[in-house]
Protein backbone atom coordinates (compact mmCIF):
# COMPACT_ATOMS: atom_id res chain seq x y z
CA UNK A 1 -100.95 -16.03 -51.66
CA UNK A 2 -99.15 -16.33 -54.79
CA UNK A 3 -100.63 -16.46 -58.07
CA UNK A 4 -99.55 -16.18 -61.81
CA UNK A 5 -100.52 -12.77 -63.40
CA UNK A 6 -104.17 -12.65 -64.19
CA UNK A 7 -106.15 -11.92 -67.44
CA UNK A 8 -106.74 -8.26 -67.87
CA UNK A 9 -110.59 -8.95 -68.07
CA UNK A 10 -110.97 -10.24 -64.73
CA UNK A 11 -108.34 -8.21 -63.24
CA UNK A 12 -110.27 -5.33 -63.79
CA UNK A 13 -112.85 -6.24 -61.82
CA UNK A 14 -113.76 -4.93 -58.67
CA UNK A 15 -115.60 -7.05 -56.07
CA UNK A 16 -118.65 -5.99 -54.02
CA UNK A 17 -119.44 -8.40 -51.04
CA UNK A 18 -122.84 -8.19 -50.12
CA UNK A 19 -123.49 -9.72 -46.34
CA UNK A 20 -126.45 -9.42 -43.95
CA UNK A 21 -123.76 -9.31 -41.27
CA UNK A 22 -120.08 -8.26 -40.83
CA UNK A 23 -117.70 -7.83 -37.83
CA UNK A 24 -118.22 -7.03 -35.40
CA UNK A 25 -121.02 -8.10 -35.00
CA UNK A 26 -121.16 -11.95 -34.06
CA UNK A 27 -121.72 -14.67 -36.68
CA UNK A 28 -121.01 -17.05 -39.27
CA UNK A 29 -121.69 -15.38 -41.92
CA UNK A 30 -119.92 -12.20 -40.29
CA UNK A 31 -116.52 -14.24 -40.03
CA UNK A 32 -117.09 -15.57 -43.46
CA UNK A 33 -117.26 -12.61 -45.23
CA UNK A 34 -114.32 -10.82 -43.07
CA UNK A 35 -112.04 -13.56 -44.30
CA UNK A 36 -113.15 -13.36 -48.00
CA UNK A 37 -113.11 -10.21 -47.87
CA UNK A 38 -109.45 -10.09 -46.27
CA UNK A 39 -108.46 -12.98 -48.39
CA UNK A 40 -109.51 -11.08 -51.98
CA UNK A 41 -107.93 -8.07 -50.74
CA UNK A 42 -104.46 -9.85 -49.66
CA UNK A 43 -104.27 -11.35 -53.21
CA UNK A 44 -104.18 -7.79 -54.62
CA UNK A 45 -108.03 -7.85 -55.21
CA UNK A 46 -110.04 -4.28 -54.77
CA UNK A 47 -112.57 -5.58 -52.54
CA UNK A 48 -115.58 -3.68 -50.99
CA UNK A 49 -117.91 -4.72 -48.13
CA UNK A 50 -121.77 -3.77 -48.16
CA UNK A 51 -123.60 -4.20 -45.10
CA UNK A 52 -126.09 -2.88 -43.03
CA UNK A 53 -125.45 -2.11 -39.15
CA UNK A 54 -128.49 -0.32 -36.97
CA UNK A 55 -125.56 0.97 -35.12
CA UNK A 56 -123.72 2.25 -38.11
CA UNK A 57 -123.35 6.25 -39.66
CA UNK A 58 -124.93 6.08 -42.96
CA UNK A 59 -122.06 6.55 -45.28
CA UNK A 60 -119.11 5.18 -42.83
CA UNK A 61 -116.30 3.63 -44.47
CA UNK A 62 -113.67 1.61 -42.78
CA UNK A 63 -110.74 1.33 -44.73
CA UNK A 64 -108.09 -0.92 -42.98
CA UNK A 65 -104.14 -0.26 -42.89
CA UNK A 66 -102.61 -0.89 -46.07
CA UNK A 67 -104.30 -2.74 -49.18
CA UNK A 68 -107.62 -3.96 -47.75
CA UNK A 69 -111.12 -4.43 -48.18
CA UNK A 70 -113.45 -1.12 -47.82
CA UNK A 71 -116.48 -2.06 -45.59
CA UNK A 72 -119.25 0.14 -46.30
CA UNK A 73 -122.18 0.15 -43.40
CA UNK A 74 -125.18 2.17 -43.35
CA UNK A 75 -127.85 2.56 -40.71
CA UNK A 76 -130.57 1.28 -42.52
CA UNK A 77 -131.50 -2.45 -43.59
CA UNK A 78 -132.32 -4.08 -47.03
CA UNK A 79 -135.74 -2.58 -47.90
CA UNK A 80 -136.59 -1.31 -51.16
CA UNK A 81 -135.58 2.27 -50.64
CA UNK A 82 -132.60 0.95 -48.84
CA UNK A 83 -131.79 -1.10 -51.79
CA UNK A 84 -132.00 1.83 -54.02
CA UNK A 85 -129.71 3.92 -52.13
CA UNK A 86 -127.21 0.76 -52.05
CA UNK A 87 -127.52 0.56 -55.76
CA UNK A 88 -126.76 4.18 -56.20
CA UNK A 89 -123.88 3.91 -54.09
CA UNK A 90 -122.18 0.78 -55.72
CA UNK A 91 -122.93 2.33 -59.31
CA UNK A 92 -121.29 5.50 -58.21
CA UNK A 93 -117.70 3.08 -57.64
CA UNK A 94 -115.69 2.36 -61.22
CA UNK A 95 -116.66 -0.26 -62.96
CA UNK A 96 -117.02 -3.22 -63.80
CA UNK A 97 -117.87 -4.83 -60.94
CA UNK A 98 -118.53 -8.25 -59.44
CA UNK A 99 -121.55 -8.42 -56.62
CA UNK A 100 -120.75 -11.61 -54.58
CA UNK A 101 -123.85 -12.13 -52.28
CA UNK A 102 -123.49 -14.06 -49.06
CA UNK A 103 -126.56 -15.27 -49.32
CA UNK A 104 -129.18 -16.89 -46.62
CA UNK A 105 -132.68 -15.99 -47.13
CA UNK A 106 -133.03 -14.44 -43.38
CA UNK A 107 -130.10 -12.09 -44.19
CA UNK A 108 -132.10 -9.40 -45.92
CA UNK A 109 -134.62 -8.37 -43.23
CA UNK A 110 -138.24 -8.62 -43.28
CA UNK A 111 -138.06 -11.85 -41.16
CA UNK A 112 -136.72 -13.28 -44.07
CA UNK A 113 -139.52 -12.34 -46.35
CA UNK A 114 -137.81 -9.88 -48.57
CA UNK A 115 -139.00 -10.65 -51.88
CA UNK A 116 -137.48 -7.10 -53.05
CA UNK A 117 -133.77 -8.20 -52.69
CA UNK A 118 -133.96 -10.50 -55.80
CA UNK A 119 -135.54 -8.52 -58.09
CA UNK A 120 -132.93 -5.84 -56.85
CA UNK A 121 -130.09 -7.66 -57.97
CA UNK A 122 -131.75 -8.90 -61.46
CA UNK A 123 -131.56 -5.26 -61.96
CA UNK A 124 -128.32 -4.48 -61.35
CA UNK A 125 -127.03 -7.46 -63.66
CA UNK A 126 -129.14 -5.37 -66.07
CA UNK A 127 -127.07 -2.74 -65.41
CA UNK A 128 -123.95 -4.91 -66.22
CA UNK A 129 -122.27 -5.96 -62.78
CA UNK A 130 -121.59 -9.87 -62.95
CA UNK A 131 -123.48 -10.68 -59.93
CA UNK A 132 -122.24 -14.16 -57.77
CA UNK A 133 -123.58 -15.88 -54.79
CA UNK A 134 -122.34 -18.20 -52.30
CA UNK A 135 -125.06 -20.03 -50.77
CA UNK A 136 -124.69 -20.51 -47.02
CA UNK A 137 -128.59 -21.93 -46.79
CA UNK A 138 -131.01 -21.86 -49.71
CA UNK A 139 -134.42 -22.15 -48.21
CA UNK A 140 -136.53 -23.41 -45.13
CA UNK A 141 -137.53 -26.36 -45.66
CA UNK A 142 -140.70 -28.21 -46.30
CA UNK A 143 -142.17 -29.46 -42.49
CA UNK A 144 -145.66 -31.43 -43.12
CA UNK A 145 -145.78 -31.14 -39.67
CA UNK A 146 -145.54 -27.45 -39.09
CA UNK A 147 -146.96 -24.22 -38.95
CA UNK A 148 -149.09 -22.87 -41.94
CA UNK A 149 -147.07 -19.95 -41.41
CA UNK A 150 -144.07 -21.63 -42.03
CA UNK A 151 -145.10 -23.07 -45.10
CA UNK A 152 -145.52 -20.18 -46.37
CA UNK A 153 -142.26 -19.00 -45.10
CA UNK A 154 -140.91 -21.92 -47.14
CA UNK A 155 -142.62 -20.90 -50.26
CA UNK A 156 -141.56 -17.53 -50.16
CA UNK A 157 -137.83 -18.60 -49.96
CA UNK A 158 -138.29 -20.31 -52.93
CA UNK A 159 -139.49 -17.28 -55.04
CA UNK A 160 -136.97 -15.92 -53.11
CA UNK A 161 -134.20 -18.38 -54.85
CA UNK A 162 -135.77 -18.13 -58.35
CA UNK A 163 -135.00 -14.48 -58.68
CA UNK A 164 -131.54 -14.63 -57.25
CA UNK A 165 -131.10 -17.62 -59.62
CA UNK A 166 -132.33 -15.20 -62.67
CA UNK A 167 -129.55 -12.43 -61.07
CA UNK A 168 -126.25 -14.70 -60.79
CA UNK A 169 -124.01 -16.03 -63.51
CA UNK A 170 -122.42 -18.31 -60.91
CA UNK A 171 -123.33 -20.37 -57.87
CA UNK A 172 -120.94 -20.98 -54.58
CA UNK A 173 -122.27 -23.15 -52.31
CA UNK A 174 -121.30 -24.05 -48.52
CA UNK A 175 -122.17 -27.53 -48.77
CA UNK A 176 -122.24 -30.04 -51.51
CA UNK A 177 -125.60 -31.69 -50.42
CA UNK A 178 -127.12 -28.16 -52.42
CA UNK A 179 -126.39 -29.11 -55.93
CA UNK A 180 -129.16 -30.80 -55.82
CA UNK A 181 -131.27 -28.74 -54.05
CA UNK A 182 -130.60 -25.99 -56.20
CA UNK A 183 -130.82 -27.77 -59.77
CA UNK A 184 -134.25 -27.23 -60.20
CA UNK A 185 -133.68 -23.07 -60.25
CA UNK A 186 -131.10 -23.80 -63.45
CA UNK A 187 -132.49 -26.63 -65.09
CA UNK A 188 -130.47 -25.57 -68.81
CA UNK A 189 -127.49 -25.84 -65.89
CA UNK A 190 -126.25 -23.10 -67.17
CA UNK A 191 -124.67 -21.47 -63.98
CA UNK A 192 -121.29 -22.87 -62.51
CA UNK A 193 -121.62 -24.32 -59.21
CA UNK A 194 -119.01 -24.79 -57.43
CA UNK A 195 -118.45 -26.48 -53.47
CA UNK A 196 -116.08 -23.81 -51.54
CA UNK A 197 -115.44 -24.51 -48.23
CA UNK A 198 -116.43 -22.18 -44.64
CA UNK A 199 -113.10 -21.84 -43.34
CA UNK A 200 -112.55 -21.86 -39.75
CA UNK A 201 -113.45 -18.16 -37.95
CA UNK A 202 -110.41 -19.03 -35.34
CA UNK A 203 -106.57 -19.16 -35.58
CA UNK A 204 -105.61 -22.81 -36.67
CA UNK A 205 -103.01 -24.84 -34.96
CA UNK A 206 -100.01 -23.04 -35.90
CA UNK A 207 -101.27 -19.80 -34.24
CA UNK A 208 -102.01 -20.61 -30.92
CA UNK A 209 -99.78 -19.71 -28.22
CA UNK A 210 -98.89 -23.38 -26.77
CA UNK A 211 -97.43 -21.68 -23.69
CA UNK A 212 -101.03 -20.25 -23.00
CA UNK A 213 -102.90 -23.38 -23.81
CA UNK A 214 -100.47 -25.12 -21.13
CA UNK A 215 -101.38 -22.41 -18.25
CA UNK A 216 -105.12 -23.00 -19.33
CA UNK A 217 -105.47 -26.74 -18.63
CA UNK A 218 -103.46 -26.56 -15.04
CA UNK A 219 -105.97 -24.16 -14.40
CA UNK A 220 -109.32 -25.68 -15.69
CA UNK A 221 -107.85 -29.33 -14.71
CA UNK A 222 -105.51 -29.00 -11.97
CA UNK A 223 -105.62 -33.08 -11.28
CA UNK A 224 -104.51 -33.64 -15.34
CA UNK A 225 -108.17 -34.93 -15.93
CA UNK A 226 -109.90 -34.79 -19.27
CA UNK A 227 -111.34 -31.88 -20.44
CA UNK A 228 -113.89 -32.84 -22.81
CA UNK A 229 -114.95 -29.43 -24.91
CA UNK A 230 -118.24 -28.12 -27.72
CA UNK A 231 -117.68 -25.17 -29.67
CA UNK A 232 -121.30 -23.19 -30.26
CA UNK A 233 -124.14 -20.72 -29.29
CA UNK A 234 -125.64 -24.03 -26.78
CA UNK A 235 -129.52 -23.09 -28.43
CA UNK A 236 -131.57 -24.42 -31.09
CA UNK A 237 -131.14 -28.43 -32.03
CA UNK A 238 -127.74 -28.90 -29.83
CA UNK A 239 -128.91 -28.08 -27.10
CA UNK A 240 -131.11 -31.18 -26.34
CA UNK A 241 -128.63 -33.46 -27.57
CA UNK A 242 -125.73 -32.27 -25.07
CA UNK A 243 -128.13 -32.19 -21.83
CA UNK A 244 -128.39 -36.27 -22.75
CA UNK A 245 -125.11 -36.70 -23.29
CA UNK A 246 -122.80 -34.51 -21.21
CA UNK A 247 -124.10 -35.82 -18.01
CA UNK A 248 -123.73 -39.44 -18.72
CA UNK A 249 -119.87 -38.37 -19.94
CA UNK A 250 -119.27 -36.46 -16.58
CA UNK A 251 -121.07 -38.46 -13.71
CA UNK A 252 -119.32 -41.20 -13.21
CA UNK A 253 -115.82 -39.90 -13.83
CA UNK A 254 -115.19 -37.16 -10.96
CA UNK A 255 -111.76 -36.11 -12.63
CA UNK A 256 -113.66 -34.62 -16.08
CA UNK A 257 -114.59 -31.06 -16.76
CA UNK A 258 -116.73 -29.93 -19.62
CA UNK A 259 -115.61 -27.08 -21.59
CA UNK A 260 -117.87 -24.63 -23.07
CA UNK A 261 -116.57 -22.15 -25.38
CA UNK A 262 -119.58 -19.65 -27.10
CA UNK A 263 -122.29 -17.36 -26.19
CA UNK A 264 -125.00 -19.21 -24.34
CA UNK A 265 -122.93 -21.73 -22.58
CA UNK A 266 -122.92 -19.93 -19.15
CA UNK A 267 -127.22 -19.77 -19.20
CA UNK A 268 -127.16 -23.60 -20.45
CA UNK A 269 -124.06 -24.72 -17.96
CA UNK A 270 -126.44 -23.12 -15.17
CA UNK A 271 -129.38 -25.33 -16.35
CA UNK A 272 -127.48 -28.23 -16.78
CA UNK A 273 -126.06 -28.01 -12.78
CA UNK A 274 -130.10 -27.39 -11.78
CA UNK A 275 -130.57 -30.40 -13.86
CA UNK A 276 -127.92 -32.43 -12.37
CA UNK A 277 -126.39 -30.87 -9.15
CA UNK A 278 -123.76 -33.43 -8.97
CA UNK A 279 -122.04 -31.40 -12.01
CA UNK A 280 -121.51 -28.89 -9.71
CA UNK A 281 -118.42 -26.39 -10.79
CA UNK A 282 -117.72 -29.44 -13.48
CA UNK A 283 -118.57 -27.43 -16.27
CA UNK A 284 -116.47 -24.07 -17.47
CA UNK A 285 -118.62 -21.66 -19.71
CA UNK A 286 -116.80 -19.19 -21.60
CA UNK A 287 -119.50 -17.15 -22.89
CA UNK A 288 -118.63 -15.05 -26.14
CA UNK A 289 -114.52 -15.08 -26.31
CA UNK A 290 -112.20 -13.19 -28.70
CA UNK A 291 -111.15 -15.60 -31.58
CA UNK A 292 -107.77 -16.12 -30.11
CA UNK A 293 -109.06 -16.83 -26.78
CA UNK A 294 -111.63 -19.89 -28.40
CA UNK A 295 -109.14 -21.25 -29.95
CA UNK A 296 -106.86 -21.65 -26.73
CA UNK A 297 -110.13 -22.76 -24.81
CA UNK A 298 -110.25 -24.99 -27.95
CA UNK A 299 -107.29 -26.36 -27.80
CA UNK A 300 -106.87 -27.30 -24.52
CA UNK A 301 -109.15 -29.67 -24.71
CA UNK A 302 -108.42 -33.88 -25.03
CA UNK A 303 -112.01 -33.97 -27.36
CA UNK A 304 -114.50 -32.31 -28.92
CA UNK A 305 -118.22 -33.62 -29.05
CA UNK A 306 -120.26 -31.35 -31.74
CA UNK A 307 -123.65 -32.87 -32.41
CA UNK A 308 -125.82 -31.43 -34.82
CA UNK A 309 -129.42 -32.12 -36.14
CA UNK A 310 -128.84 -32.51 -39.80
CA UNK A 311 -125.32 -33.99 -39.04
CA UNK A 312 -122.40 -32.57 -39.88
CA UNK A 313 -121.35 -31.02 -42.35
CA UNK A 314 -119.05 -28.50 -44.72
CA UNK A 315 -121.31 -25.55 -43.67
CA UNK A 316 -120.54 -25.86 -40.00
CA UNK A 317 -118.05 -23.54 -39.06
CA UNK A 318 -117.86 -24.78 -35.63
CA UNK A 319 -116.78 -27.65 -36.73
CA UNK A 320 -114.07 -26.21 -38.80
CA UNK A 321 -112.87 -24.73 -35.50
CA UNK A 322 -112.02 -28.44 -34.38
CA UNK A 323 -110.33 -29.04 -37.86
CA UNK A 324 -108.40 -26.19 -37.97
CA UNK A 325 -107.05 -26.79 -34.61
CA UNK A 326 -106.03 -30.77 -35.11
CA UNK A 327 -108.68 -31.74 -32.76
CA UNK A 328 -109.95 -35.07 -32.23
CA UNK A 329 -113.57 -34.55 -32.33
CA UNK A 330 -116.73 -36.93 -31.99
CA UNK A 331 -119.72 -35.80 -34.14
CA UNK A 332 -122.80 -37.10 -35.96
CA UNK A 333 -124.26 -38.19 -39.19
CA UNK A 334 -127.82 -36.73 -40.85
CA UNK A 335 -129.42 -35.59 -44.04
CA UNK A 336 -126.29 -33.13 -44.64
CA UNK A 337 -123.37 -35.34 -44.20
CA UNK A 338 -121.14 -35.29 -46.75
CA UNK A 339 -119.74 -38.28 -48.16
CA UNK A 340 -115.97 -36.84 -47.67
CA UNK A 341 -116.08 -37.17 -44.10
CA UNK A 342 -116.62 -40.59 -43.83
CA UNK A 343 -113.75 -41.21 -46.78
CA UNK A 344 -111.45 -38.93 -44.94
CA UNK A 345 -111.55 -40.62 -41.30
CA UNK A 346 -111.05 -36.78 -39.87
CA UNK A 347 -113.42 -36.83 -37.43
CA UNK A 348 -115.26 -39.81 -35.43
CA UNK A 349 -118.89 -40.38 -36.49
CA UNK A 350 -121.88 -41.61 -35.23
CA UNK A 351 -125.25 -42.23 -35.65
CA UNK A 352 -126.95 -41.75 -32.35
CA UNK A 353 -125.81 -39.83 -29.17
CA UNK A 354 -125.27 -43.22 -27.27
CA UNK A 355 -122.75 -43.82 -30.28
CA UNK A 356 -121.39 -40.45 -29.79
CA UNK A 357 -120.89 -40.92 -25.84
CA UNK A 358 -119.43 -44.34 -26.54
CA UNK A 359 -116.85 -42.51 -29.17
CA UNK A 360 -116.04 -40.09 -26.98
CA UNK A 361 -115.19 -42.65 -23.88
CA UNK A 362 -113.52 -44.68 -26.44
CA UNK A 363 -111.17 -41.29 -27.36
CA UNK A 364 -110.57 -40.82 -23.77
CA UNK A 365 -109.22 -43.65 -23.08
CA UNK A 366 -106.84 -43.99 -26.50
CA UNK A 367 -103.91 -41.43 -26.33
CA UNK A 368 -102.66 -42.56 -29.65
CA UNK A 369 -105.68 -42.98 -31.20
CA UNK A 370 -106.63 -38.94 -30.43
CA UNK A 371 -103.54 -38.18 -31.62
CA UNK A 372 -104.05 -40.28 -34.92
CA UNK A 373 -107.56 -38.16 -35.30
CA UNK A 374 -106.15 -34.75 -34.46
CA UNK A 375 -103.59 -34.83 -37.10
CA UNK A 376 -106.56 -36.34 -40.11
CA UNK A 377 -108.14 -33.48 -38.89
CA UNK A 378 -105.69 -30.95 -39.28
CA UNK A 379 -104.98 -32.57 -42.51
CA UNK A 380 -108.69 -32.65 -43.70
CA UNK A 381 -108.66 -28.62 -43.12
CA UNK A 382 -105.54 -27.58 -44.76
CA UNK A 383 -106.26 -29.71 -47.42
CA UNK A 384 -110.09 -28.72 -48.02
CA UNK A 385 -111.09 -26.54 -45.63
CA UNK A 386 -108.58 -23.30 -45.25
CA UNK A 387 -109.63 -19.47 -46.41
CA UNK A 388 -106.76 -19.92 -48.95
CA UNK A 389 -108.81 -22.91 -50.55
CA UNK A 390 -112.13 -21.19 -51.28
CA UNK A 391 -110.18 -17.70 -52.26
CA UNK A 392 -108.52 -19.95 -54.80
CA UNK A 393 -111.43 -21.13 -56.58
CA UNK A 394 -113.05 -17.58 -56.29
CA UNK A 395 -110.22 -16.44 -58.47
CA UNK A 396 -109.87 -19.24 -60.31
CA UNK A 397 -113.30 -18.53 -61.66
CA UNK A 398 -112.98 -15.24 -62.28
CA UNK A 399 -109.75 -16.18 -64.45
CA UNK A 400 -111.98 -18.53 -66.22
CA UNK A 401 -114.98 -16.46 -67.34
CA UNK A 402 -116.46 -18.16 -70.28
CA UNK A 403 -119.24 -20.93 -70.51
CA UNK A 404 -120.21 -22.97 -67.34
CA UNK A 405 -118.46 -26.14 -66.97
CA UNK A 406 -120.67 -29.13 -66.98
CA UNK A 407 -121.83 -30.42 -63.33
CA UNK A 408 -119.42 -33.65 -63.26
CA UNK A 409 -116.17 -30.94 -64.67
CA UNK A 410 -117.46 -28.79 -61.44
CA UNK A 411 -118.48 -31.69 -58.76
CA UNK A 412 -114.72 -33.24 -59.50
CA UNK A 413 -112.77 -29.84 -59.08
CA UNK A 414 -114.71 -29.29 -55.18
């Protein structure tokens, strides 16, 4: 990435990523951070990881080869006491220094109770870093209909977001549906917030091997049927949705296969064959794959079908997987949808999962038409959704310094 020279200010500022998780072990947040942190570093930032890893040596340090982020793991978690060793160790870097928090409330431990970690990082703006957050969820939400114990879970994540409101300067968030959300913890508005996207965690279009995407497909469908393929860990709200629909996609049409890329998929392909023993050796579950080998699974796939409770939406980095690799893919609306999907026409939307079957059938049987949505996909990502996008805006800010832009100045800019 090439940008013009920057301000000595903010040039002289080191960053400090703060993340619950970080490769390799598995997640979202974990492949979010890795390519900030990556990202940053590539643009000739001094970057420096801070997580915590049961499996870790207290201390390690993992520098990679050449000018890259330093990941520093310890094998404790985000108590108090751990908190004060963590200070001590980022105070004892040079200064000054920016503390950009991946933040989701169940990151810090204590079943996502930790009322210490705010507080924490009030103090060390105190102590003068400029401390940042990107907001990847801010809070369970309110459920009449729930445990007590989960209201109070709910409550708690909103102290939670007060104090790490009275620590930042500036807000990132994953998904423009939080500016709202989050207004009431800056009423004077007067922290930035800013939309940046959750690039895709596999290698887009232009880095898969075709050859081995080719070789995949004669294998998984040796009579050229459709493959039709979901990208995700097969638990929580998805998985209900994809029992319903995956059999009335494969029943009646002998030549389709199901694809099943992520962990979980071989222990919900095996119920979904008790289920339905007609499916019988229809369904290919990858379990947990190597980014690279995803994105093949991916990619040799005719279409994707992603459903998701809340509906899609910028914070779902499976679906960024489809994006990134110009796949047609059939998802759904909710409470979290955007409105720049439905302007964009990159992905096929419904409203119910007969509407999603339906789409899906409709794909299959519309060459052109798959093509037409694989390449407004591809175009959707590089446009809005690539790593280069959101490292852009991180130092764009950072160039910028100075008040906080009025909401409109920031909504317009995302």
């Amino acid at each position: 990435m090439s940008r013009e020279p920057r301000g000595a200010t903010s040039a002289s500022m080191t960053w400090h990523i703060l993340t619950g998780e970080y490769p390799p072990r598995p997640g979202g947040v974990a492949d979010y951070s890795a390519s900030i942190a990556e990202g940053l570093a590539q643009a000739g930032e001094t970057v420096h990881v801070w997580t915590a890893d049961p499996q870790a040596v207290a201390g390690a340090e993992v520098p990679t080869d050449g000018p890259g982020p330093v990941v520093h793991r310890w094998a404790g978690g985000w108590r108090r006491a751990d908190l004060e060793r963590l200070g001590a160790a980022i105070g004892a870097t040079p200064g000054p220094r920016r503390l950009l928090v991946q933040y989701t409330p169940n990151a810090w431990g204590l079943k996502g109770r930790n009322l210490a970690f705010g507080p924490w990082l009030v103090g060390r703006r105190r102590r003068g870093d400029d401390v940042w957050a990107m907001i990847h969820e801010p809070y369970y939400p309110w459920r009449l209909r729930t445990k007590p114990t989960r209201w109070l879970l709910a409550a708690i994540h909103r102290v939670m977001m007060y104090d790490l409101s009275r620590a930042c300067t500036r807000f990132f968030v994953a998904s423009e549906t939080y500016f709202d959300r989050l207004r009431p913890y800056d009423p004077g508005r007067a922290r930035p917030m800013t939309w940046a996207a959750i690039p895709s965690a596999l290698p887009t279009r232009d880095r898969v091997d075709a050859a081995a995407v080719a070789e995949l497909r004669r294998r998984l469908a040796p009579e050229g049927g459709p493959l039709v393929g979901h990208f995700g860990t097969f638990g929580g709200s998805t998985e209900s949705p994809l029992r319903a629909m995956l059999p009335r996609l494969l029943a009646d049409a002998p030549g389709r296969r199901a694809v099943l890329v992520g962990r979980g998929g071989g222990e919900f392909a095996a119920g979904l064959v008790a289920a339905h023993p007609g499916l019988s050796g229809r369904a290919e579950a990858t379990g947990g794959l190597e980014a690279a080998d995803a994105a093949v699974h991916l990619a040799a796939c005719d279409v994707l079908i992603q459903p998701y409770s809340d509906g899609i939406s910028t914070r779902r980095s499976s679906a960024m997987a489809g994006l990134g690799l110009g796949m047609p893919m059939v998802t759904c609306r909710g409470v979290n949808t955007e409105p720049l999907w439905e302007e964009s026409g990159g992905v096929s939307l419904a409203d119910s999962e007969a509407g999603m079957v339906a789409a899906v059938e409709a794909l299959l049987a519309d060459p052109d038409g798959r093509d037409r949505l694989g390449r407004r996909a591809l175009d959707l990502y590089e446009r809005r959704f690539a790593a280069a996008r959101t490292i852009e805006k991180l130092l764009d800010a950072a160039d910028a310094g100075g008040p906080a832009p009025s909401r409109q100045a920031v909504e317009s800019r995302a």
